[in-house]
N, C-alpha and C. Protein backbone atom coordinates (compact mmCIF):
# COMPACT_ATOMS: atom_id res chain seq x y z
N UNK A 1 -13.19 52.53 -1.12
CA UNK A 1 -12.91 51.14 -0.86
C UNK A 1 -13.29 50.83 0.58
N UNK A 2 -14.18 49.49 0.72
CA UNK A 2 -14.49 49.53 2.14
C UNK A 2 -13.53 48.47 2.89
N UNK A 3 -13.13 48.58 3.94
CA UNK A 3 -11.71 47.71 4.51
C UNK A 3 -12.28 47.15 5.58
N UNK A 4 -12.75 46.03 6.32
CA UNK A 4 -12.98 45.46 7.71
C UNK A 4 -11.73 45.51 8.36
N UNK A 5 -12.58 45.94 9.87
CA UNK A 5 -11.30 46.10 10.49
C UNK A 5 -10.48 45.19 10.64
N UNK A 6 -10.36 43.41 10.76
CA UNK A 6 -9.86 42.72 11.08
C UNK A 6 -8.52 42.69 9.22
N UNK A 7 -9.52 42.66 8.69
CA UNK A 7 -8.80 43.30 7.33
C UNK A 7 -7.35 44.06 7.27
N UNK A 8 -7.90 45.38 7.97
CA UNK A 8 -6.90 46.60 7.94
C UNK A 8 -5.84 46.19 9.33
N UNK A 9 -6.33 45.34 10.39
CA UNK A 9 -5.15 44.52 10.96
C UNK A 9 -4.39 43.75 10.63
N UNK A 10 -4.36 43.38 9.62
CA UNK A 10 -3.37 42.22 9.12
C UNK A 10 -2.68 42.81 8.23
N UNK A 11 -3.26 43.93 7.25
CA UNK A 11 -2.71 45.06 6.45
C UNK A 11 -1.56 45.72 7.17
N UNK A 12 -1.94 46.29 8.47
CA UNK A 12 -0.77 46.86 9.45
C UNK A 12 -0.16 46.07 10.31
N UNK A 13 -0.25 44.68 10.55
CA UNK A 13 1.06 44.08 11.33
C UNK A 13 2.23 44.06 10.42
N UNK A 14 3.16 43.94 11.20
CA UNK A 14 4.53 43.55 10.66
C UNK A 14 4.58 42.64 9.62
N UNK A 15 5.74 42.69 9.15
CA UNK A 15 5.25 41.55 8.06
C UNK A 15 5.98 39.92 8.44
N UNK A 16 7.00 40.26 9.31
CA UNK A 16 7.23 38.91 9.60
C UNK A 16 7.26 38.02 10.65
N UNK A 17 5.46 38.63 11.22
CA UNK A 17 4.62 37.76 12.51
C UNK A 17 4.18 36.89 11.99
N UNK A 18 2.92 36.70 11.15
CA UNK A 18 1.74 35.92 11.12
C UNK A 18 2.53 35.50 9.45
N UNK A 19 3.16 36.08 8.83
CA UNK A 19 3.34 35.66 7.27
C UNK A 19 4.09 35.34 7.02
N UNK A 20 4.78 34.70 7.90
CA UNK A 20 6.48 33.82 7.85
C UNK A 20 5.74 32.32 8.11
N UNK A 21 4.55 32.53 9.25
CA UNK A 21 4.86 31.20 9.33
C UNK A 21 3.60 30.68 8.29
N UNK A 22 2.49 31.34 7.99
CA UNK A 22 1.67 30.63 6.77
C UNK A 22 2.84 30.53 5.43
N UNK A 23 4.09 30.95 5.29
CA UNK A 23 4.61 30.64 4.02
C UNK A 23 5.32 29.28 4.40
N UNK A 24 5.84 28.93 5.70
CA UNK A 24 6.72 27.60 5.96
C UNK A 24 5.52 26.69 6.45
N UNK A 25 4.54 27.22 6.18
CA UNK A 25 3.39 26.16 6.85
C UNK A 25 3.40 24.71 5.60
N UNK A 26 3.95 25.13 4.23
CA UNK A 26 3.69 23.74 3.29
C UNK A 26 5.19 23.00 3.67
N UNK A 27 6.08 24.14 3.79
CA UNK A 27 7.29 22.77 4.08
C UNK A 27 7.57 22.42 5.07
N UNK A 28 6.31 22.64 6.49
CA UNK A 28 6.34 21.71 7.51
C UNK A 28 5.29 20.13 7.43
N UNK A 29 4.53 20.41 6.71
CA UNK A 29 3.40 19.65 6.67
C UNK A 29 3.79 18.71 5.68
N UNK A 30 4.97 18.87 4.60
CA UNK A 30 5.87 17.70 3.89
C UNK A 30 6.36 16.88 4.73
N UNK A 31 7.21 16.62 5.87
CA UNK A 31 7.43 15.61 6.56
C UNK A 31 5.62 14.61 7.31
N UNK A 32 4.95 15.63 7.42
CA UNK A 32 3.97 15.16 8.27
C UNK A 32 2.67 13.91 6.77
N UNK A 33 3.14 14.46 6.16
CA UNK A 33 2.69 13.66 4.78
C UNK A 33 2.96 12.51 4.83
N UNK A 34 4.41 12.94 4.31
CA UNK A 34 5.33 11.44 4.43
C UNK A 34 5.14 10.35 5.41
N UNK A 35 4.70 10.55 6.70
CA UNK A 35 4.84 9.45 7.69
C UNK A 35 3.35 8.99 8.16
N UNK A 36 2.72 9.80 7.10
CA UNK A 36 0.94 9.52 7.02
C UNK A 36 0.66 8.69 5.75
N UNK A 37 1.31 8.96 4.92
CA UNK A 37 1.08 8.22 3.16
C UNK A 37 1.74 7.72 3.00
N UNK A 38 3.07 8.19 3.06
CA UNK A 38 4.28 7.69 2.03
C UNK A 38 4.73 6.29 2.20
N UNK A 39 5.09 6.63 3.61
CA UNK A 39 5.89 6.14 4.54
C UNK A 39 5.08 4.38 4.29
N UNK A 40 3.83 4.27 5.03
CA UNK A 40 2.60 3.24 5.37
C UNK A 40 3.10 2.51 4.06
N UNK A 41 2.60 3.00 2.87
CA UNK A 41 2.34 2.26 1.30
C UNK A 41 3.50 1.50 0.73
N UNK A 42 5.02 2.26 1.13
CA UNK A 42 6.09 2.24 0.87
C UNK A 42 6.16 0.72 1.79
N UNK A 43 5.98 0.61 3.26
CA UNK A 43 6.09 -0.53 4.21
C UNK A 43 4.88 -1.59 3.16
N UNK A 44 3.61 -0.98 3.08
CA UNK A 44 2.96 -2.50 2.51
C UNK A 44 3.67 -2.88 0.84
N UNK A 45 4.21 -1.96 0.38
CA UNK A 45 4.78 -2.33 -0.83
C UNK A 45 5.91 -3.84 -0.69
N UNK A 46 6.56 -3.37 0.28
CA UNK A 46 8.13 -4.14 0.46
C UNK A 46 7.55 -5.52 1.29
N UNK A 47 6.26 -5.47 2.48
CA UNK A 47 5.86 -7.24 2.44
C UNK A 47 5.40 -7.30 1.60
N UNK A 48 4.68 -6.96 0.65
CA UNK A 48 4.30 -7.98 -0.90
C UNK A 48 5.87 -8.47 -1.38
N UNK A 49 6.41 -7.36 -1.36
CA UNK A 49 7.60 -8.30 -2.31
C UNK A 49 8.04 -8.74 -1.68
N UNK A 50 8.14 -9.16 -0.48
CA UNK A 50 8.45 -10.02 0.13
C UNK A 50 8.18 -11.48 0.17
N UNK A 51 6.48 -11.37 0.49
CA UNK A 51 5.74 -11.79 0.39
C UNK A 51 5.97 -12.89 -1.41
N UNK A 52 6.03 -12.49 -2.12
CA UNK A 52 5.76 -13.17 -3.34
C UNK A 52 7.44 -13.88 -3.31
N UNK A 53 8.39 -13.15 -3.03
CA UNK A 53 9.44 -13.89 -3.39
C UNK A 53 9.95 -15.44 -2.52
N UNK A 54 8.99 -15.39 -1.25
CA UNK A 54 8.98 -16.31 -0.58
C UNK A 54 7.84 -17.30 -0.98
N UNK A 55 7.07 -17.58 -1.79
CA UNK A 55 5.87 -18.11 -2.23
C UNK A 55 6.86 -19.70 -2.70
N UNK A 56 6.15 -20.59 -2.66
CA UNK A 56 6.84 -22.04 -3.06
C UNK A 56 6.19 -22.97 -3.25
N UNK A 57 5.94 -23.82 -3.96
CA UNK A 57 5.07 -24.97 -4.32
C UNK A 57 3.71 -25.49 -3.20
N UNK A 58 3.06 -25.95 -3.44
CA UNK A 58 1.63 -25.97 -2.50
C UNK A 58 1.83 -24.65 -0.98
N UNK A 59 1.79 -23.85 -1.35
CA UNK A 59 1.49 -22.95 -0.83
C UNK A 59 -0.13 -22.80 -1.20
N UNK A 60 -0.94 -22.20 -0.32
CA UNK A 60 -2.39 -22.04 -0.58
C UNK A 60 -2.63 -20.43 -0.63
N UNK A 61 -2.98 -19.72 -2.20
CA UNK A 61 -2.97 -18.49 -2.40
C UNK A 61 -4.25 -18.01 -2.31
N UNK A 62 -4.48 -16.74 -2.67
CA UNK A 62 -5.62 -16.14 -3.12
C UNK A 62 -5.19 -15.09 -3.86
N UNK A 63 -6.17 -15.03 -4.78
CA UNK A 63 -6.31 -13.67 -6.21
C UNK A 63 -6.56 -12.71 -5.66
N UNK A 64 -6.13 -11.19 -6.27
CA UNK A 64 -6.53 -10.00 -6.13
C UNK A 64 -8.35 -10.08 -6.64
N UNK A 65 -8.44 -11.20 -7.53
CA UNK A 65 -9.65 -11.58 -7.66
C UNK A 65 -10.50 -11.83 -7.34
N UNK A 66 -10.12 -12.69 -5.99
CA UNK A 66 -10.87 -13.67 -4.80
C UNK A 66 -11.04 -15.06 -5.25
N UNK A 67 -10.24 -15.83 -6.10
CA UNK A 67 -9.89 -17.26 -6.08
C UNK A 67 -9.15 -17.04 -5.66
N UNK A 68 -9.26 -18.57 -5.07
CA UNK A 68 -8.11 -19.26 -4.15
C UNK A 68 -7.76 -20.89 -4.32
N UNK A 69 -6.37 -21.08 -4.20
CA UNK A 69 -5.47 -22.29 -4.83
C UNK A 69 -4.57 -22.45 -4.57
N UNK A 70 -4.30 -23.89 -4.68
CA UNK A 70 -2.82 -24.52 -4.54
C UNK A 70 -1.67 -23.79 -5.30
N UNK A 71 -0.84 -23.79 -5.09
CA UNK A 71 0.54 -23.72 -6.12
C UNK A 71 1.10 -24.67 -7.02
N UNK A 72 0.89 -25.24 -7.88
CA UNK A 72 1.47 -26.39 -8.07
C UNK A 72 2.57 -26.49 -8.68
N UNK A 73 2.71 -25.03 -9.86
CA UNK A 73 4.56 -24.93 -9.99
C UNK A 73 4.90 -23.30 -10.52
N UNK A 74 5.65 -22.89 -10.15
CA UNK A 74 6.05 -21.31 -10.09
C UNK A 74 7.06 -20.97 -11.55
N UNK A 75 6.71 -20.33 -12.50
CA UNK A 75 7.64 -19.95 -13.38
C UNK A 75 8.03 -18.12 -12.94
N UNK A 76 8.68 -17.46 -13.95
CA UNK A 76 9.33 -16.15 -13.59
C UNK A 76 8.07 -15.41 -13.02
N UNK A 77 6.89 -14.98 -14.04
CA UNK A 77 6.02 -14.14 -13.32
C UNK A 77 4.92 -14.66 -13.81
N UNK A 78 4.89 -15.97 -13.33
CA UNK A 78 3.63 -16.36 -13.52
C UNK A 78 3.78 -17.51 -12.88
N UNK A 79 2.34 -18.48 -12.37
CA UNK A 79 2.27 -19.27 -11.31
C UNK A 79 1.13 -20.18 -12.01
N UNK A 80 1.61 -21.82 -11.76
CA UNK A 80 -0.02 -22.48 -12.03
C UNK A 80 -0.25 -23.27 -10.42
N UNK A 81 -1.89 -22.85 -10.89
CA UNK A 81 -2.61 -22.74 -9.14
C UNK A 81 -3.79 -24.00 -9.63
N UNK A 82 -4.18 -24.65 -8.69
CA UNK A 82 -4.87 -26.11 -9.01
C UNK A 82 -5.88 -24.96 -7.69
N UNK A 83 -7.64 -25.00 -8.83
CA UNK A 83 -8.50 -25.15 -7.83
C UNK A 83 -9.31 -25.94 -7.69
N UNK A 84 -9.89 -25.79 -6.37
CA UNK A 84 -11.21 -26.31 -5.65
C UNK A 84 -12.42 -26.23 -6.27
N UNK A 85 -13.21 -27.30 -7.06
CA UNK A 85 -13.93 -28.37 -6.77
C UNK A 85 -12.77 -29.30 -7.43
N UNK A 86 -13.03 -29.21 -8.55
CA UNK A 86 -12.75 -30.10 -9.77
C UNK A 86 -11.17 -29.80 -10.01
N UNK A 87 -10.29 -29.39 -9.40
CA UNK A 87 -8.96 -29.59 -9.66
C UNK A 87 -8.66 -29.01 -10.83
N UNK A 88 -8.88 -27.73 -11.14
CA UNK A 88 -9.16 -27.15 -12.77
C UNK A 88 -7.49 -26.51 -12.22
N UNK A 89 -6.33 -26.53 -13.46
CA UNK A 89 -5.81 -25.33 -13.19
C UNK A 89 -5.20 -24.06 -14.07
N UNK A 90 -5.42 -22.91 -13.27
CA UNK A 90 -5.30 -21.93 -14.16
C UNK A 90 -3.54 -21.40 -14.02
N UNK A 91 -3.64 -20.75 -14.88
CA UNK A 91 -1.88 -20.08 -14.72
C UNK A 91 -2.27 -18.61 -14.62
N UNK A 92 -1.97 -17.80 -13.19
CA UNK A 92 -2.05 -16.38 -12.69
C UNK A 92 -0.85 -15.78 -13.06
N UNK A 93 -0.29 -14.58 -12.72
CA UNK A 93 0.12 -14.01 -13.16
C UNK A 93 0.87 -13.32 -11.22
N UNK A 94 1.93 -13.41 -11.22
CA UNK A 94 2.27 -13.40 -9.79
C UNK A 94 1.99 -11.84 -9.19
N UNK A 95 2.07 -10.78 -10.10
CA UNK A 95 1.13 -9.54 -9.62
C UNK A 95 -0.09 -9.79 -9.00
N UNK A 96 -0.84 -10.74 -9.23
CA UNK A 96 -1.99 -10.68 -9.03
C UNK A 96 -2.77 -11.83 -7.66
N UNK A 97 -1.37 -12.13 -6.73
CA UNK A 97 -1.52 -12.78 -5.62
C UNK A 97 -1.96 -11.99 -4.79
N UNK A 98 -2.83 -11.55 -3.49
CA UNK A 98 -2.94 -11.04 -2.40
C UNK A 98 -2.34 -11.40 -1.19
N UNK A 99 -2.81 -12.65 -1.03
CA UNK A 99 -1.88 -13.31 0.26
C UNK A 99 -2.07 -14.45 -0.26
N UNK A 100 -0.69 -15.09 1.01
CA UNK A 100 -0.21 -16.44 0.69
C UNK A 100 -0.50 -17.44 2.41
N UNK A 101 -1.21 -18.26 2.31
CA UNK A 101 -1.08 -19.21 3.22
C UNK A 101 -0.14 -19.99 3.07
N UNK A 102 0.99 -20.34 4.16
CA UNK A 102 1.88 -21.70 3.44
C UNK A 102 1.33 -22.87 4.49
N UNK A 103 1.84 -24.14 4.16
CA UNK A 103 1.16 -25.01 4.53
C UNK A 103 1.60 -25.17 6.29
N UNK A 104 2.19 -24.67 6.58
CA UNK A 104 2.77 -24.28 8.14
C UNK A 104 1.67 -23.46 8.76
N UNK A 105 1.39 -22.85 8.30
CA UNK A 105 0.09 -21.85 8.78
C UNK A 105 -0.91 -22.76 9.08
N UNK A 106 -1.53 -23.59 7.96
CA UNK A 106 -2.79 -23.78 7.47
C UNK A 106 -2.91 -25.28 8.60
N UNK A 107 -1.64 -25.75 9.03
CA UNK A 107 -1.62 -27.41 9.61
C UNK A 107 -1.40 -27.44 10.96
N UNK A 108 -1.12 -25.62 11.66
CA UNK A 108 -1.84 -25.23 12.94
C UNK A 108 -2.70 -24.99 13.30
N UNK A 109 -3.62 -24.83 12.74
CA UNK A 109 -4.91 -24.12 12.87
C UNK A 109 -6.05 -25.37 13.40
């Protein structure tokens, strides 16, 4: 059997130098996850719902789609939105808002 030496060094250290800490190396890197993924998605999750539960009549939306429209009246989970040219309106589905302009925003600008 042929052994490299760097091989047959790790064969003869102790065993609880170098191989204690590659075994706690996954349940350190669980917190470091969390405040890289978890954490971020969890924060944009909670302004959407935020976000939607504050939504209110002529508010100016946009689709996960990329239309964009008035509000003109809000039922449980679903919304009818009046668009731009021709005043057509469709009824969305309130999952499917991205952001919300309200008319406070839109009458500073």
């Amino acid at each position: 059997m042929n052994v490299t030496p760097s091989f047959a060094m790790l064969l003869d250290s102790p065993a609880g130098s170098a191989g204690g800490l590659f075994t706690l190396l996954p349940l350190l890197l669980i917190p470091v996850l969390y405040f890289v993924m978890i954490r971020p998605q969890q924060k944009r999750q909670k302004e959407w719902q935020t976000m939607l539960s504050s939504i209110k009549t002529g508010d100016r939306i946009t689709t996960a789609g990329g239309i964009r429209g008035i509000i003109l009246s809000i039922k449980d989970d679903s919304l009818i939105i009046r668009v731009a040219p021709d005043n057509i309106k469709l009824e969305v589905a309130k999952n499917a808002i991205a952001s919300v302009t309200t008319q406070d925003e839109s009458s500073g600008s």
